[in-house]
C-alpha atoms as a PDB file:
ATOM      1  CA  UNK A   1      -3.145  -7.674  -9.073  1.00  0.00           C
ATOM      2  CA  UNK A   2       0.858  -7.886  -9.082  1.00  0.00           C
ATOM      3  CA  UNK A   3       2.951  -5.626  -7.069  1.00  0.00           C
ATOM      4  CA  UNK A   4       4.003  -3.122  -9.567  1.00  0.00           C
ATOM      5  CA  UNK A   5       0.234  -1.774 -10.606  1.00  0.00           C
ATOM      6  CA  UNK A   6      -0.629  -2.082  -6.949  1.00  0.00           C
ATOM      7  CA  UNK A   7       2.252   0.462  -6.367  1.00  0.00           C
ATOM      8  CA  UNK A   8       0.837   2.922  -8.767  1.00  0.00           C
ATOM      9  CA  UNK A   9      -2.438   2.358  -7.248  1.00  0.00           C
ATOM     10  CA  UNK A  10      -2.000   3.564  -3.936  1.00  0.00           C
ATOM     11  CA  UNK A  11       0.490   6.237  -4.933  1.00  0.00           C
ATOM     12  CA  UNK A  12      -2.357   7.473  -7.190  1.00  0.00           C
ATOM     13  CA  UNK A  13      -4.457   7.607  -4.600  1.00  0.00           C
ATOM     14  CA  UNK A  14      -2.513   9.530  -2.121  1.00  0.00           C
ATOM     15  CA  UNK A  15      -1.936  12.462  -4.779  1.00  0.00           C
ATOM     16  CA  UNK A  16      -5.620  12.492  -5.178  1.00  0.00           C
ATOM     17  CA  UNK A  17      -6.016  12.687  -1.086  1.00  0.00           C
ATOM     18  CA  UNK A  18      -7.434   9.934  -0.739  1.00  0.00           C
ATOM     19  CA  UNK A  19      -6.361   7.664   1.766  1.00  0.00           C
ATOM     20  CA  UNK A  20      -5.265   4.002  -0.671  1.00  0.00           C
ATOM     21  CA  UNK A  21      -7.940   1.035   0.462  1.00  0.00           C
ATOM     22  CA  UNK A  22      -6.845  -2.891  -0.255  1.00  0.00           C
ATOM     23  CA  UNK A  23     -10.561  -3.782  -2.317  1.00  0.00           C
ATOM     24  CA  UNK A  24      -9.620  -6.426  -4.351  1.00  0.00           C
ATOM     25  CA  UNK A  25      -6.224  -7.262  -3.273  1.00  0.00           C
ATOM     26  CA  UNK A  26      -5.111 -10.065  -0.146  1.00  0.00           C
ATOM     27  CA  UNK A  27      -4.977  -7.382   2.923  1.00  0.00           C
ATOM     28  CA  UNK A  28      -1.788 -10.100   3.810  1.00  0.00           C
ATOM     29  CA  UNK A  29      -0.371  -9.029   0.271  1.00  0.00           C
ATOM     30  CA  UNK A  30      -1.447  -4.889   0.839  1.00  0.00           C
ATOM     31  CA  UNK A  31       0.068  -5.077   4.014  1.00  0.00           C
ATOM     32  CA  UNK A  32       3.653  -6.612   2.312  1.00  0.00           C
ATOM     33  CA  UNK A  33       3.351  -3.518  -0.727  1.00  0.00           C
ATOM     34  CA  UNK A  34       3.414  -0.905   1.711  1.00  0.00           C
ATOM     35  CA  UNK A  35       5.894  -2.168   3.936  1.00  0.00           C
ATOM     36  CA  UNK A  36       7.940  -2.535   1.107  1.00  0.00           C
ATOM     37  CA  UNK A  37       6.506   0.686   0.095  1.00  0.00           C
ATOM     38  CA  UNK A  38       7.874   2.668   3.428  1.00  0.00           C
ATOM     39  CA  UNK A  39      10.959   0.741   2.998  1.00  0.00           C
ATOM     40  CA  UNK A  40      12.070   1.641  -0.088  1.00  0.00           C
ATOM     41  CA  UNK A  41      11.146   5.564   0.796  1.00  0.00           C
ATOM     42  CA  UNK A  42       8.596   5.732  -1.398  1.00  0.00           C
ATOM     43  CA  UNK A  43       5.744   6.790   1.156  1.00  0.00           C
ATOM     44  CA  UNK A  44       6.397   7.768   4.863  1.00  0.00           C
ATOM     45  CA  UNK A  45       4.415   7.128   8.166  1.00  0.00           C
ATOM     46  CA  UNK A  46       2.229   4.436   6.790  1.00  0.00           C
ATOM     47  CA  UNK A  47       1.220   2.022   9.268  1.00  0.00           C
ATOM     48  CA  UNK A  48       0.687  -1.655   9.175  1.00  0.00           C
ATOM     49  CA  UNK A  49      -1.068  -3.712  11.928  1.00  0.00           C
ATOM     50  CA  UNK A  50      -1.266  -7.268  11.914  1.00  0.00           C
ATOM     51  CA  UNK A  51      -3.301  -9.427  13.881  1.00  0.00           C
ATOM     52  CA  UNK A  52      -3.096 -12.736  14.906  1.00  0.00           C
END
């Protein structure tokens, strides 16, 4: 999945209410989107933890 329709995917899912989920997508790569996500103002108080 590239970056720009995983955008729309988790935006669409937090209108719907639903909290977004990383199925088929790198959780390394999710992580980066909404990072970039929170960055960019798109989303707020998102939180990323990274292990390891």
């Amino acid at each position: 999945m590239d970056r720009r329709k995983l955008v729309y995917s988790i935006l669409k899912e937090i209108d719907k209410g639903n909290e977004p989920r990383y199925a088929n997508v790198d959780l390394q790569f999710f992580g980066e989107v909404v990072e970039m996500m929170q960055s960019k103002n798109l989303i707020e108080n998102a939180t990323v933890i990274r292990y390891g």
